[in-house]
PDB file of N, CA and C in Angstrom:
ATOM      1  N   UNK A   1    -147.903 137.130  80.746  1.00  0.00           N
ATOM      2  CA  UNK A   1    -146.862 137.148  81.749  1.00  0.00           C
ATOM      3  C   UNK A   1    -146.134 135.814  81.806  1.00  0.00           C
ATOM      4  N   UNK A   2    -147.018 134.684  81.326  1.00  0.00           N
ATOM      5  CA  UNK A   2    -145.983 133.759  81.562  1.00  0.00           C
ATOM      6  C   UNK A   2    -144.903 133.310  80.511  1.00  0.00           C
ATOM      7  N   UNK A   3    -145.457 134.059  79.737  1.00  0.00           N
ATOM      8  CA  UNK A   3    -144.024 133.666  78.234  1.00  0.00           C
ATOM      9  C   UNK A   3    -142.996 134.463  78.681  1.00  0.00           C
ATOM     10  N   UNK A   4    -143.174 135.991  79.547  1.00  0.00           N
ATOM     11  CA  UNK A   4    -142.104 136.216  79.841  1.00  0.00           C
ATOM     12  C   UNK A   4    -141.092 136.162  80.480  1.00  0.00           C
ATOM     13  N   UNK A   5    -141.744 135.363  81.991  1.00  0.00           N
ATOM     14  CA  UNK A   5    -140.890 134.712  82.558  1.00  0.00           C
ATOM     15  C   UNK A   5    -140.355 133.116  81.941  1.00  0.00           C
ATOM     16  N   UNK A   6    -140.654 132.523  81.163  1.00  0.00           N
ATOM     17  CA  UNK A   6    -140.249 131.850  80.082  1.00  0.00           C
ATOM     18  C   UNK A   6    -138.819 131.935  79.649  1.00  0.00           C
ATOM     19  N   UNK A   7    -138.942 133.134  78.912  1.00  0.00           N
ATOM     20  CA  UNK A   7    -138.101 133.828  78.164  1.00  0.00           C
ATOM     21  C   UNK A   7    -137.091 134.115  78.849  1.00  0.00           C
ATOM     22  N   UNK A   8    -136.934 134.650  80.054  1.00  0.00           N
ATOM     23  CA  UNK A   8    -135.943 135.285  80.635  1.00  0.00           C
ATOM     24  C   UNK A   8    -135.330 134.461  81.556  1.00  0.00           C
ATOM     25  N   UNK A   9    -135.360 132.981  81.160  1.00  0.00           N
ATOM     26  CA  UNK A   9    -134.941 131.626  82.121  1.00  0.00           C
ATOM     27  C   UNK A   9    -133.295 132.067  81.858  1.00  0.00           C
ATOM     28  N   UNK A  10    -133.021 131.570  80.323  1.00  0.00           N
ATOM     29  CA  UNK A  10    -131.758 131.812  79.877  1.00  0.00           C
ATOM     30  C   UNK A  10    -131.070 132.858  80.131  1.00  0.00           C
ATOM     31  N   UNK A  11    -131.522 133.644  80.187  1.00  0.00           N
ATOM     32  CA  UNK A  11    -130.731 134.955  80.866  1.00  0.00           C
ATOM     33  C   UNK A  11    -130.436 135.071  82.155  1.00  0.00           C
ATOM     34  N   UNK A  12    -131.550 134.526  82.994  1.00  0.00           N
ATOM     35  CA  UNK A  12    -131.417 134.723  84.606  1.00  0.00           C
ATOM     36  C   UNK A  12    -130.265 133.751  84.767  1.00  0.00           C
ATOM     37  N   UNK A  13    -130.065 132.324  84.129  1.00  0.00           N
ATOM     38  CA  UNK A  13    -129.120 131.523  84.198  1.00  0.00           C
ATOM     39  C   UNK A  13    -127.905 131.949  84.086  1.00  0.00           C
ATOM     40  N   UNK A  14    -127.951 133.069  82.563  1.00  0.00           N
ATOM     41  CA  UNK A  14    -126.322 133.024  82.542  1.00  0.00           C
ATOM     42  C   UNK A  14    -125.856 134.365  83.380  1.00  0.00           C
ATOM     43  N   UNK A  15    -126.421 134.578  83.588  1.00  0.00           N
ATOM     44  CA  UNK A  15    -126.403 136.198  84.451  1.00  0.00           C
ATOM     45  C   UNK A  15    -125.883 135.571  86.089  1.00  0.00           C
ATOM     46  N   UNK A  16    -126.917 134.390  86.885  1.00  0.00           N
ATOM     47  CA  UNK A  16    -125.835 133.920  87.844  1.00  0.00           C
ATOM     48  C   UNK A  16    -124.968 133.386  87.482  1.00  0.00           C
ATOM     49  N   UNK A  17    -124.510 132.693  86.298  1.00  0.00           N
ATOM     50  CA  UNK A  17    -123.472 132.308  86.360  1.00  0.00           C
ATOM     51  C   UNK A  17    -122.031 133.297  86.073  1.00  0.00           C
ATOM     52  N   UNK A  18    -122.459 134.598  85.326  1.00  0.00           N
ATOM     53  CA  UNK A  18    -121.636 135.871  85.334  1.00  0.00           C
ATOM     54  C   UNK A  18    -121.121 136.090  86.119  1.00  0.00           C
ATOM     55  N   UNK A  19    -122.183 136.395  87.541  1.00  0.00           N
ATOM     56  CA  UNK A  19    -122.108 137.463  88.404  1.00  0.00           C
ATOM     57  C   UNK A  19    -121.185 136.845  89.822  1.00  0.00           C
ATOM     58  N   UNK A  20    -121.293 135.540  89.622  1.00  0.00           N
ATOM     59  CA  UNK A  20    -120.366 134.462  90.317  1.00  0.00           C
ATOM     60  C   UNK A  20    -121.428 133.857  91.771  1.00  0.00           C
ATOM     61  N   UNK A  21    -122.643 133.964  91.306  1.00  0.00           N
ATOM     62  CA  UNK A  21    -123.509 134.055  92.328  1.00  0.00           C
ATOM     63  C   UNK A  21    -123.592 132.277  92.660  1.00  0.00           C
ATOM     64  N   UNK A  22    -123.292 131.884  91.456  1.00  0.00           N
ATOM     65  CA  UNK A  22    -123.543 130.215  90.788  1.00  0.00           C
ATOM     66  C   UNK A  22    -122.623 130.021  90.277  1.00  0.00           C
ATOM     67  N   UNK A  23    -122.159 128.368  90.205  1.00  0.00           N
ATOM     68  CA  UNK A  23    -121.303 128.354  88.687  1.00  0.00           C
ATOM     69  C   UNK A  23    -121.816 126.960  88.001  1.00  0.00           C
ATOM     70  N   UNK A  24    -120.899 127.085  87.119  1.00  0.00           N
ATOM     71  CA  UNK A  24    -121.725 126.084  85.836  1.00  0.00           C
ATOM     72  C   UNK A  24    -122.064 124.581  86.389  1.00  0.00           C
ATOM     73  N   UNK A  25    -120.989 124.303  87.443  1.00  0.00           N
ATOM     74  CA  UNK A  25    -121.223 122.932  87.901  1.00  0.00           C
ATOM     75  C   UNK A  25    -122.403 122.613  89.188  1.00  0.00           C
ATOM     76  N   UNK A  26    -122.353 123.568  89.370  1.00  0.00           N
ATOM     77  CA  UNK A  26    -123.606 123.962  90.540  1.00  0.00           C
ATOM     78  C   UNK A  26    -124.980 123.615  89.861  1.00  0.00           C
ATOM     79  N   UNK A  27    -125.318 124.265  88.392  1.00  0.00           N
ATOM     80  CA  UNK A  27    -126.258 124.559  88.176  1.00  0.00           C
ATOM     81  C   UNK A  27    -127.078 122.944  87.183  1.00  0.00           C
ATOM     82  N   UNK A  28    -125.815 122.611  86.827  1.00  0.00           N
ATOM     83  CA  UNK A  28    -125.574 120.796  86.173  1.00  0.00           C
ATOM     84  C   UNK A  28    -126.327 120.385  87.489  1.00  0.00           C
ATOM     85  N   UNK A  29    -125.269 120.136  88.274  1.00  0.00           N
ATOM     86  CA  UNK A  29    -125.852 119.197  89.705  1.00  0.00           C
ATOM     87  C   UNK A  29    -127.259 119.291  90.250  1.00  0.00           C
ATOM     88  N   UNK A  30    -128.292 120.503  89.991  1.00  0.00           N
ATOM     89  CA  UNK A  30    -128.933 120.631  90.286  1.00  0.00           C
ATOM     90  C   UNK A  30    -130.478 120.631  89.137  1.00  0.00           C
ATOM     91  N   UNK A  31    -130.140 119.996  87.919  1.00  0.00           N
ATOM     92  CA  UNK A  31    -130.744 119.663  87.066  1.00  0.00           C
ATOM     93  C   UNK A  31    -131.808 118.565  87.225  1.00  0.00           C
ATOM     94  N   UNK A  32    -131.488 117.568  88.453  1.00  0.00           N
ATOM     95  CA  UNK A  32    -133.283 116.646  88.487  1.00  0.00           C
ATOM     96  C   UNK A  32    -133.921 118.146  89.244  1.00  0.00           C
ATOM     97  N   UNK A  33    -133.618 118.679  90.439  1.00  0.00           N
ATOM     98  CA  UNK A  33    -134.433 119.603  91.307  1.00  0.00           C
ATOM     99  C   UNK A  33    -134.874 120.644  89.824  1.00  0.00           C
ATOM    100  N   UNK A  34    -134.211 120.834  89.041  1.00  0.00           N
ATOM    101  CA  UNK A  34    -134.977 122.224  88.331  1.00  0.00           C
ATOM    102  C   UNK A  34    -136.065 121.724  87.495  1.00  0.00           C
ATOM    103  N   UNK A  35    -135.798 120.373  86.663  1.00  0.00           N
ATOM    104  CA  UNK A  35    -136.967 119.405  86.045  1.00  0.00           C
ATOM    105  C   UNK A  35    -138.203 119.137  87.092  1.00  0.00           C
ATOM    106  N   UNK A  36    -137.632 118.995  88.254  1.00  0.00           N
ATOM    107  CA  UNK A  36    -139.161 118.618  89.083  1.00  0.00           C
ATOM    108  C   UNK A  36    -140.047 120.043  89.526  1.00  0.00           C
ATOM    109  N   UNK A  37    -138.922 120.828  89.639  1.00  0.00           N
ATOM    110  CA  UNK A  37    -139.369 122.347  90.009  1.00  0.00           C
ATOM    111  C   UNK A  37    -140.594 122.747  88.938  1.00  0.00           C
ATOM    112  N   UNK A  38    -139.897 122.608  87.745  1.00  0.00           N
ATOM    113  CA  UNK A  38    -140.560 123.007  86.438  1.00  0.00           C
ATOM    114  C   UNK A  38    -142.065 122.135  86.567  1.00  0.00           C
ATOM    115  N   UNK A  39    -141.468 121.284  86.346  1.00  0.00           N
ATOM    116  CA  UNK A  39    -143.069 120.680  86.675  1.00  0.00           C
ATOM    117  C   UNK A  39    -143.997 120.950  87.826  1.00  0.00           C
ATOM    118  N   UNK A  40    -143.993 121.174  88.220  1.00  0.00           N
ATOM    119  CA  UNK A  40    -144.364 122.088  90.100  1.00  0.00           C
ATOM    120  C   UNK A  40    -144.756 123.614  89.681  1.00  0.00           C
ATOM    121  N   UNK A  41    -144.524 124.121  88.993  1.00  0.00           N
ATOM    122  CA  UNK A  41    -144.330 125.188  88.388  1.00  0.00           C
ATOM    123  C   UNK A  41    -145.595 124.786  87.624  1.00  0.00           C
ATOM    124  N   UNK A  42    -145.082 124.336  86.356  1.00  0.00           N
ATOM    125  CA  UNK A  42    -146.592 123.740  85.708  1.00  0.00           C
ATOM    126  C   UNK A  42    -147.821 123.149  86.194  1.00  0.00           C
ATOM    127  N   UNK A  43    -147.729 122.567  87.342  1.00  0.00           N
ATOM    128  CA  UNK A  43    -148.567 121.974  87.935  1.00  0.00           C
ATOM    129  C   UNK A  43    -149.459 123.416  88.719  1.00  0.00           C
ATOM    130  N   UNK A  44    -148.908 124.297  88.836  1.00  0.00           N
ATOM    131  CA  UNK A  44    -149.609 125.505  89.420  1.00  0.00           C
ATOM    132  C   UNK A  44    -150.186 126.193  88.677  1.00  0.00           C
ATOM    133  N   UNK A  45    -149.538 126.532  87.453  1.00  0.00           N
ATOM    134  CA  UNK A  45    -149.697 127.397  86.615  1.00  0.00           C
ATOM    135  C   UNK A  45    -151.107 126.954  85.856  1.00  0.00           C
ATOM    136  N   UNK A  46    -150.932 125.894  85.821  1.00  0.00           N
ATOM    137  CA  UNK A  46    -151.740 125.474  83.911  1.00  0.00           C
ATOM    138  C   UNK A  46    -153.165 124.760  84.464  1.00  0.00           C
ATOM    139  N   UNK A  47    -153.582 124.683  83.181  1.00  0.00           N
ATOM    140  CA  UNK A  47    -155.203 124.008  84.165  1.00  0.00           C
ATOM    141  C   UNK A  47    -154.995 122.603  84.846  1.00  0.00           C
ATOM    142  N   UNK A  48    -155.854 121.919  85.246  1.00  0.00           N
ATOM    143  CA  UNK A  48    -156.024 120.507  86.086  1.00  0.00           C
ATOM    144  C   UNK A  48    -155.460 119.617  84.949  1.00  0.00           C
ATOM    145  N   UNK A  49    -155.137 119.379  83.717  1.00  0.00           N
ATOM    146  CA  UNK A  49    -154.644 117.745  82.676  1.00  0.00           C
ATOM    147  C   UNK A  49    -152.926 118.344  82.894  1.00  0.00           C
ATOM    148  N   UNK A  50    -152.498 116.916  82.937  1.00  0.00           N
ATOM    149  CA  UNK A  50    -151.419 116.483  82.483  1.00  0.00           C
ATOM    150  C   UNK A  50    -151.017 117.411  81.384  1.00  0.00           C
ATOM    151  N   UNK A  51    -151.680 116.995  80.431  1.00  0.00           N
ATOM    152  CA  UNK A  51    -150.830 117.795  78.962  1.00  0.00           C
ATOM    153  C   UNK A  51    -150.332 119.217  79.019  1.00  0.00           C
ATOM    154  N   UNK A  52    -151.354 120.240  79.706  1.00  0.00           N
ATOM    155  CA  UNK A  52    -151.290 121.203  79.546  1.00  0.00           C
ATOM    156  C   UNK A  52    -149.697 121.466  80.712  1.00  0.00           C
ATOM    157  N   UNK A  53    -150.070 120.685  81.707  1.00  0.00           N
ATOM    158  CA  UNK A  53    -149.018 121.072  82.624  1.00  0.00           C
ATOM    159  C   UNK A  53    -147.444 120.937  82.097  1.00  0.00           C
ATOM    160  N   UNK A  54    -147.429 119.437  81.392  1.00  0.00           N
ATOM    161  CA  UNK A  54    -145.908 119.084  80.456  1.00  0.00           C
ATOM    162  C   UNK A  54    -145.927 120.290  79.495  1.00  0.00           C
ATOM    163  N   UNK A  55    -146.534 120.939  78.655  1.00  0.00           N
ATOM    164  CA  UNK A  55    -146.523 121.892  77.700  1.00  0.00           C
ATOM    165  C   UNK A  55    -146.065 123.144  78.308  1.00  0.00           C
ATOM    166  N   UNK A  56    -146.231 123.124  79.570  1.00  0.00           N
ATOM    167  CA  UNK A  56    -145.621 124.251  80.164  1.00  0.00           C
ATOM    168  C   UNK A  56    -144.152 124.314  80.709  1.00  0.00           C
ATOM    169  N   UNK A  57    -143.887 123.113  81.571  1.00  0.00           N
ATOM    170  CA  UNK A  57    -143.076 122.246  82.555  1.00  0.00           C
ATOM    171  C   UNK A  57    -142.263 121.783  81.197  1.00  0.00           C
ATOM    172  N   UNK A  58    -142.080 121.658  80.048  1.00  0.00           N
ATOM    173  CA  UNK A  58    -140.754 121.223  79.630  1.00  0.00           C
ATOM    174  C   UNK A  58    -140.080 121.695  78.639  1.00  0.00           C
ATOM    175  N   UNK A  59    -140.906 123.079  77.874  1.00  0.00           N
ATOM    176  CA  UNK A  59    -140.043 124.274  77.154  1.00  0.00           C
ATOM    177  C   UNK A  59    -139.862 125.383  78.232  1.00  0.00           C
ATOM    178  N   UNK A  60    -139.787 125.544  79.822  1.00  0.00           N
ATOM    179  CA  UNK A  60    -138.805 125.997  80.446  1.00  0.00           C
ATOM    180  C   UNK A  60    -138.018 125.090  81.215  1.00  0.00           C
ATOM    181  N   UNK A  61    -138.061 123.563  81.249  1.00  0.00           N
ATOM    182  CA  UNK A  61    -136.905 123.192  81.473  1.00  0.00           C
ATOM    183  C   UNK A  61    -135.297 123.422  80.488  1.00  0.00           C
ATOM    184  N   UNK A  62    -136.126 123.343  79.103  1.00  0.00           N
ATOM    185  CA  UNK A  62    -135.311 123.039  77.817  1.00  0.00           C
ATOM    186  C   UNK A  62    -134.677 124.587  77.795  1.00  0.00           C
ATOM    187  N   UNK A  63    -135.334 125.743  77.976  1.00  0.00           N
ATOM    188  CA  UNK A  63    -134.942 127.127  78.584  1.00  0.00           C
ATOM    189  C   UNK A  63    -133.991 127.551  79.529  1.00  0.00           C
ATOM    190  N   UNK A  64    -133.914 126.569  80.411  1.00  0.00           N
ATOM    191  CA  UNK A  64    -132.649 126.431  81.446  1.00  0.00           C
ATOM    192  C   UNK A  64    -131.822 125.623  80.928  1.00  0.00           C
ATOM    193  N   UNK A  65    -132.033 124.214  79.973  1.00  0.00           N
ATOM    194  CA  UNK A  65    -130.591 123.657  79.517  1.00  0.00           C
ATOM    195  C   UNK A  65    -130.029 124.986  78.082  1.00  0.00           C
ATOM    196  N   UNK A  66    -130.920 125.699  77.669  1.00  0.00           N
ATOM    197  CA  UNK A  66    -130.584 126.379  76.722  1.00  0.00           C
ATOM    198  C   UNK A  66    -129.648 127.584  77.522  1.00  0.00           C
ATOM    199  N   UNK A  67    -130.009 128.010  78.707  1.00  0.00           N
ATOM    200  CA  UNK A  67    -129.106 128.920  78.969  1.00  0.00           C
ATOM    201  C   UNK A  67    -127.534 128.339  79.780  1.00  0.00           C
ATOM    202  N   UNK A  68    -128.289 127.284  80.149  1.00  0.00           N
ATOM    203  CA  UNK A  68    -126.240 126.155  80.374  1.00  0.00           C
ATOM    204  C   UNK A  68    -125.864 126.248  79.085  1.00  0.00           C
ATOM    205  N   UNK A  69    -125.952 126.295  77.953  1.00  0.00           N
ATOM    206  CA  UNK A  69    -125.743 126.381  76.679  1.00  0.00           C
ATOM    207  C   UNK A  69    -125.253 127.390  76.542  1.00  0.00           C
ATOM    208  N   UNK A  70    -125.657 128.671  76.662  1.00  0.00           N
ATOM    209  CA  UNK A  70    -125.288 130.034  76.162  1.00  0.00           C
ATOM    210  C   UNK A  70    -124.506 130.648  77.270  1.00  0.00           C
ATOM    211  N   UNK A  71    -124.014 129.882  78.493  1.00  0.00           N
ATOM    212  CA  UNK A  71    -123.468 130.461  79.568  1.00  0.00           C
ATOM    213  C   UNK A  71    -122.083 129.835  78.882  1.00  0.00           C
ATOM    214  N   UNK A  72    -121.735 128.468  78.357  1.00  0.00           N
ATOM    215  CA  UNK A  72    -120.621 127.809  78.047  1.00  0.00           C
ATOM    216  C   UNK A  72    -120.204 128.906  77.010  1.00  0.00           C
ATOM    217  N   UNK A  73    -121.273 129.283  75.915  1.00  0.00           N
ATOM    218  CA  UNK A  73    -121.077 129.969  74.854  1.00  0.00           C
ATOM    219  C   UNK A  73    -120.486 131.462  74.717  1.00  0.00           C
ATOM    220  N   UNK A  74    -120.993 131.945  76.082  1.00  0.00           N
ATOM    221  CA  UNK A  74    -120.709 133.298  76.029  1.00  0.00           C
ATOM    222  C   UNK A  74    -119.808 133.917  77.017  1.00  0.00           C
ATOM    223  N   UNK A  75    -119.474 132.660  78.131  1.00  0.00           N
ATOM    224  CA  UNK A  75    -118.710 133.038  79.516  1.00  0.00           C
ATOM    225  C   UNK A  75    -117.352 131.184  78.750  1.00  0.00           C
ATOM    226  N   UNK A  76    -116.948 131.490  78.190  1.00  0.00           N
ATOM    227  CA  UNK A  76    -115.954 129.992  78.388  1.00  0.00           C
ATOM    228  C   UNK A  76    -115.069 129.797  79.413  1.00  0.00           C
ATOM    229  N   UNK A  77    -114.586 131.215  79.809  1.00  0.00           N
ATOM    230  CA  UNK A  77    -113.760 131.431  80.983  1.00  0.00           C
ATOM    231  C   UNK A  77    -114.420 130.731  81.925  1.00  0.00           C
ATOM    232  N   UNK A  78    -115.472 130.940  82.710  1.00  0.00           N
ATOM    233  CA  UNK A  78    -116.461 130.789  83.906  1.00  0.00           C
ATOM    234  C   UNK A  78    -116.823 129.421  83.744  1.00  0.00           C
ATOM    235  N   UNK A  79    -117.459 128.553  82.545  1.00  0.00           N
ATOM    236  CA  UNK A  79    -117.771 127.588  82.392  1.00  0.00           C
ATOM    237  C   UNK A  79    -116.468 126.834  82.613  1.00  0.00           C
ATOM    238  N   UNK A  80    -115.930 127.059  81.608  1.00  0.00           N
ATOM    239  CA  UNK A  80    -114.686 125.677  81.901  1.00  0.00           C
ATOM    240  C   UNK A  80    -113.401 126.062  82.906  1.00  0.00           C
ATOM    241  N   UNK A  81    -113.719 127.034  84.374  1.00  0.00           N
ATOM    242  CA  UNK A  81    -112.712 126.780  85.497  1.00  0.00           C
ATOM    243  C   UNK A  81    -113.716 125.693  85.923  1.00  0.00           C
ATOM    244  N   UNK A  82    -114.919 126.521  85.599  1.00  0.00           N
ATOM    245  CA  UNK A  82    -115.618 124.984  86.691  1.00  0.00           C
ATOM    246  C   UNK A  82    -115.628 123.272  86.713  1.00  0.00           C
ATOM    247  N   UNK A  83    -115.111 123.066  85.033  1.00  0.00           N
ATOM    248  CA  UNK A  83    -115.054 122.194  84.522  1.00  0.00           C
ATOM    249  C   UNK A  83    -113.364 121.103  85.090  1.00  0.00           C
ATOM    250  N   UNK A  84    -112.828 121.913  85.625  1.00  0.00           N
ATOM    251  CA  UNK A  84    -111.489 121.731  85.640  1.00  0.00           C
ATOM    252  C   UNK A  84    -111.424 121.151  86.955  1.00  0.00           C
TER     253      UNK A  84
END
């Protein structure tokens, strides 16, 4: 279960940013809160070490910059009013 919520970071991302729920500059600005989240996240999830928790906590941070990525990529309209 947890690879799949993993997986479906990038999608949930570009999907608010579709649906106009979010937009691209919203989701920038809020990039230390989603890094600390993630780790908070990991810190729950994974056993008691450090390592295991970063191993968790920073291929779904990199999952959320990947879907700011594929939101620019696949919405340009949506991304760059926000940009403007």
């Amino acid at each position: 279960m947890r690879g799949e919520l993993r997986v479906e970071v990038p999608i949930a991302t570009v999907m608010l940013i579709w649906s106009g729920v979010v937009d691209a500059q919203q989701l920038r600005a809020a990039r230390p809160y989603v890094f600390l989240g993630a780790f908070v996240v990991g810190m729950l999830l994974a056993p008691q070490d450090v390592f295991s928790q970063a191993l968790l906590a920073v291929p779904m941070y990199l999952l959320f910059e990947g879907g700011l990525i594929m939101a620019k990529v696949l919405l340009p309209e949506k991304v760059s009013a926000d940009s403007a």
